[in-house]
Protein backbone atom coordinates (compact mmCIF):
# COMPACT_ATOMS: atom_id res chain seq x y z
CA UNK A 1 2.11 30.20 8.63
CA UNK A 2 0.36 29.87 5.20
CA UNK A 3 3.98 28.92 3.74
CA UNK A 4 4.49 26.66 5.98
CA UNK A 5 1.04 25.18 5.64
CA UNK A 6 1.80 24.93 1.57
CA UNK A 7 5.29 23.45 2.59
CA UNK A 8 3.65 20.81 4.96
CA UNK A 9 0.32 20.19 4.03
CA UNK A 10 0.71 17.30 1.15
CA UNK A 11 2.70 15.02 3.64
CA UNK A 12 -0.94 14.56 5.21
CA UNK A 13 -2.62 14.91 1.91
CA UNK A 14 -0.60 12.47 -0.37
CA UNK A 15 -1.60 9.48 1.95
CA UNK A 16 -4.47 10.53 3.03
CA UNK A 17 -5.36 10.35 -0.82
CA UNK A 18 -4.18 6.85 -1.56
CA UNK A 19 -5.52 5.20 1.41
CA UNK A 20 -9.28 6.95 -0.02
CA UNK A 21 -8.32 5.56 -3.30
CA UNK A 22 -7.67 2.02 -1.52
CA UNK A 23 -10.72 2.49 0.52
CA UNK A 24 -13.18 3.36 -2.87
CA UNK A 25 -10.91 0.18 -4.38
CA UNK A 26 -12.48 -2.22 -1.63
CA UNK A 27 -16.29 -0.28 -1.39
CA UNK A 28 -16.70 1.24 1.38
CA UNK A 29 -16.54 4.48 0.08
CA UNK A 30 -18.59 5.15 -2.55
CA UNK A 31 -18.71 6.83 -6.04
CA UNK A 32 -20.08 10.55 -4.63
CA UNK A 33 -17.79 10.65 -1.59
CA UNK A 34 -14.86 10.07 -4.45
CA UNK A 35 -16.29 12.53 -6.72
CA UNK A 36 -16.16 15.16 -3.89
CA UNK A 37 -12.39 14.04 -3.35
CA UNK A 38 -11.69 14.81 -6.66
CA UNK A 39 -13.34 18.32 -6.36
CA UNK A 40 -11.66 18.72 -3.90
CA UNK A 41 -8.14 17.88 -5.34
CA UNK A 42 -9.01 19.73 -8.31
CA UNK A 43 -9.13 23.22 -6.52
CA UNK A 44 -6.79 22.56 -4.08
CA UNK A 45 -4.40 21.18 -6.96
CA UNK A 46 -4.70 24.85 -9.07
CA UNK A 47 -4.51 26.88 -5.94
CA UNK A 48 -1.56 25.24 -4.82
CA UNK A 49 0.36 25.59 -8.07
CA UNK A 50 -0.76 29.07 -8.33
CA UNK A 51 -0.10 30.15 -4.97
CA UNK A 52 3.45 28.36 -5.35
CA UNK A 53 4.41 29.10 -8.79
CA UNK A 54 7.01 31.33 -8.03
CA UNK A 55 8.50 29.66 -5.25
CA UNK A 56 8.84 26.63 -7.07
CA UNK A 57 10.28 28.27 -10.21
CA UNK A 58 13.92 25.85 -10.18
CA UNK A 59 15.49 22.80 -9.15
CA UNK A 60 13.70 19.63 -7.70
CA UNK A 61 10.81 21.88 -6.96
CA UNK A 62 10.38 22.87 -10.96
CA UNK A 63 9.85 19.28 -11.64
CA UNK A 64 7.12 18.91 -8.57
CA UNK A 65 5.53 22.11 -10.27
CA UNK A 66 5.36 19.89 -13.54
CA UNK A 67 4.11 17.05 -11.70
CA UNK A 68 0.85 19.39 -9.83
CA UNK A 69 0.57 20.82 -13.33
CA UNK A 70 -0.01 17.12 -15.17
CA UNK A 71 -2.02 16.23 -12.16
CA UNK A 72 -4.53 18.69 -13.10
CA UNK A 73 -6.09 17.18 -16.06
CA UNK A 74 -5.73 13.63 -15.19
CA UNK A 75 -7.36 14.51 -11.81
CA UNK A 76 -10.28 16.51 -13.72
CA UNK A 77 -10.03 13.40 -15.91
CA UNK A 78 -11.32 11.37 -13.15
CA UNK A 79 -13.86 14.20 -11.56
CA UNK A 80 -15.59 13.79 -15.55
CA UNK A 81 -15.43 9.97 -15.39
CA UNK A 82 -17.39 9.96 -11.86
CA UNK A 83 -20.10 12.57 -13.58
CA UNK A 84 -20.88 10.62 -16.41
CA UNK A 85 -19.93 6.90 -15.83
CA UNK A 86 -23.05 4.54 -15.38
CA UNK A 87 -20.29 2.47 -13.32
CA UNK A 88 -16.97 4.46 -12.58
CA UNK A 89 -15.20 1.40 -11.93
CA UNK A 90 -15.39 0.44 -15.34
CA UNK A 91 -14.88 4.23 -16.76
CA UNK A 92 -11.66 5.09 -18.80
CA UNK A 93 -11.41 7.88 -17.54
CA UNK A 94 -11.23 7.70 -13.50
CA UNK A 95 -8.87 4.51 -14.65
CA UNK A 96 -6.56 7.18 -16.56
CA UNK A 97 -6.75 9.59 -13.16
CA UNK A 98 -6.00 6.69 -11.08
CA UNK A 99 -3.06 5.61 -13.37
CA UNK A 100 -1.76 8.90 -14.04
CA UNK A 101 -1.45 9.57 -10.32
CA UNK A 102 0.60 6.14 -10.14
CA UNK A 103 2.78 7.45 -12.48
CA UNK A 104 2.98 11.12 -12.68
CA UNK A 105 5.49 11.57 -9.65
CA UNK A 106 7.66 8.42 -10.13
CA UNK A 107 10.35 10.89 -12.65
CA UNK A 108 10.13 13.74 -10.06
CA UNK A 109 10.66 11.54 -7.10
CA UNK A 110 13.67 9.92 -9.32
CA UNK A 111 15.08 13.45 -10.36
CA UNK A 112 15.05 14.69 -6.54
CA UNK A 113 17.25 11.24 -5.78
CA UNK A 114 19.63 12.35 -8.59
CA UNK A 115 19.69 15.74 -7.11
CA UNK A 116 19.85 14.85 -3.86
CA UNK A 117 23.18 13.23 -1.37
CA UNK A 118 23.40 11.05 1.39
CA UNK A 119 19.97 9.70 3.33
CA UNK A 120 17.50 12.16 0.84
CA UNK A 121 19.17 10.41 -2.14
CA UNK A 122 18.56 6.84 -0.66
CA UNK A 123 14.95 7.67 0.17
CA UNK A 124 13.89 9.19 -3.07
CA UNK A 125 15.10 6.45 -5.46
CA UNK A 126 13.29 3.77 -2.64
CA UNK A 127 10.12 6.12 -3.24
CA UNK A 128 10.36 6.16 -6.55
CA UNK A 129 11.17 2.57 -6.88
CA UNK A 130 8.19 1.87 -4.79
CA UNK A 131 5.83 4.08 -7.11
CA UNK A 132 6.80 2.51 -10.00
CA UNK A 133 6.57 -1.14 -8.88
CA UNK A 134 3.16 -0.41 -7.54
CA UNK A 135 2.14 1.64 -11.14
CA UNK A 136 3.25 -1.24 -12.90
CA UNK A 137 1.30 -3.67 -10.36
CA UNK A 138 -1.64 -2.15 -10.65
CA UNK A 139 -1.57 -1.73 -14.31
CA UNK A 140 -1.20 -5.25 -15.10
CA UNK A 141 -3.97 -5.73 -12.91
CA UNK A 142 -6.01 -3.25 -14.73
CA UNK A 143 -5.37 -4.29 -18.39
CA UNK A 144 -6.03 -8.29 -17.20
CA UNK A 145 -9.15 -7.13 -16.47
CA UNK A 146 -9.12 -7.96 -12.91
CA UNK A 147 -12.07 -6.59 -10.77
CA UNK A 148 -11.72 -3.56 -8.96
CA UNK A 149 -10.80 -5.04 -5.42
CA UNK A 150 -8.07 -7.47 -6.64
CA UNK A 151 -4.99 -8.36 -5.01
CA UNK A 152 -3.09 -7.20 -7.38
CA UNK A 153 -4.72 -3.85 -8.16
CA UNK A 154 -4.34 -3.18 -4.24
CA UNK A 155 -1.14 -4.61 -3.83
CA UNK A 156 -0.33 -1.76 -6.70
CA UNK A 157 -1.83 1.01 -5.13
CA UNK A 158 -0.58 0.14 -1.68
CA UNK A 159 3.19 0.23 -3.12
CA UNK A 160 2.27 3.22 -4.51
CA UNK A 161 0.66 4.77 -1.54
CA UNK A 162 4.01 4.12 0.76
CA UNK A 163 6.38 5.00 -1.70
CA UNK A 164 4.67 8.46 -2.54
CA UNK A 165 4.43 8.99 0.83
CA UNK A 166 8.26 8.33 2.07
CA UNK A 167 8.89 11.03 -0.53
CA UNK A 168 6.67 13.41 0.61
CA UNK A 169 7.17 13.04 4.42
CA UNK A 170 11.01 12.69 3.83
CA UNK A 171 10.53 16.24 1.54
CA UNK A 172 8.67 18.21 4.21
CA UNK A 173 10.79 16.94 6.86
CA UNK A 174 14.16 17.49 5.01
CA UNK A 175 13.42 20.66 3.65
């Protein structure tokens, strides 16, 4: 049961996440209910790898590994910039967790295409299409300095949000 759990467990997580991360975008969810969230994520993100590390030793699962792994700082990243930040909208540092969580699984989601045939191949470049056009959405929205609850910054994370989460569902469904 505990394997399966590990095996099933992010398809509720991974959108569960972004639609927070949308939610904190907009304001009604504020800075201390985030920094819990990324307590959270920061112990369930080195339990996970550690109590998967073996399992996820080769293949499309190696680079997933490499993806939690990454995750780890950037996501402790943002749990620092929501400590010390006067205003953790404006903070470099939950912007850098926020990005890096845009970005981080767009290769992985790509490599698991390229590894993949048929209907899994389809869905994984679409998710990381999706990922990336979103990233790059919200990015632009980020460096023009748009506020925090722009349509473009949403629009980004919303892309983001579905296309992470067709991989995800499509992975624990598939496999």
């Amino acid at each position: 049961m505990f394997r399966r759990t590990r095996e099933t467990a992010p398809a509720g997580l991974v959108p569960l996440a972004w639609g927070f991360t949308v939610a904190a975008h907009l304001g009604p969810v504020a800075d201390r209910p985030v920094l819990i969230a990324h307590l959270v994520m920061d112990v369930l993100l080195v339990a996970f790898v550690g109590l998967s590390w073996g399992d996820m030793a080769t293949g499309v699962l190696r680079a997933w590994r490499l993806v939690i792994l990454a995750g780890i700082p950037v996501t402790l990243a943002g749990t620092v910039g929501l400590l010390v930040a006067a205003d953790p909208a404006s903070s470099p540092l939950v912007a850098t967790s926020v990005v890096g969580w845009t970005l981080l699984p767009v290769p992985a989601l790509w490599y698991t295409g390229r590894e993949s045939r048929g209907t899994a191949r389809t869905v994984n470049y679409a998710a990381a299409t999706l990922s990336l056009a979103g990233a790059v959405a919200y990015v632009v929205g980020l460096a023009s300095g748009a506020p925090i609850d722009a349509p473009v910054r949403l629009a980004g994370l919303a892309l983001v949000g579905v296309g992470q989460t067709v991989g995800i569902v499509d992975a624990a469904a598939r496999y």
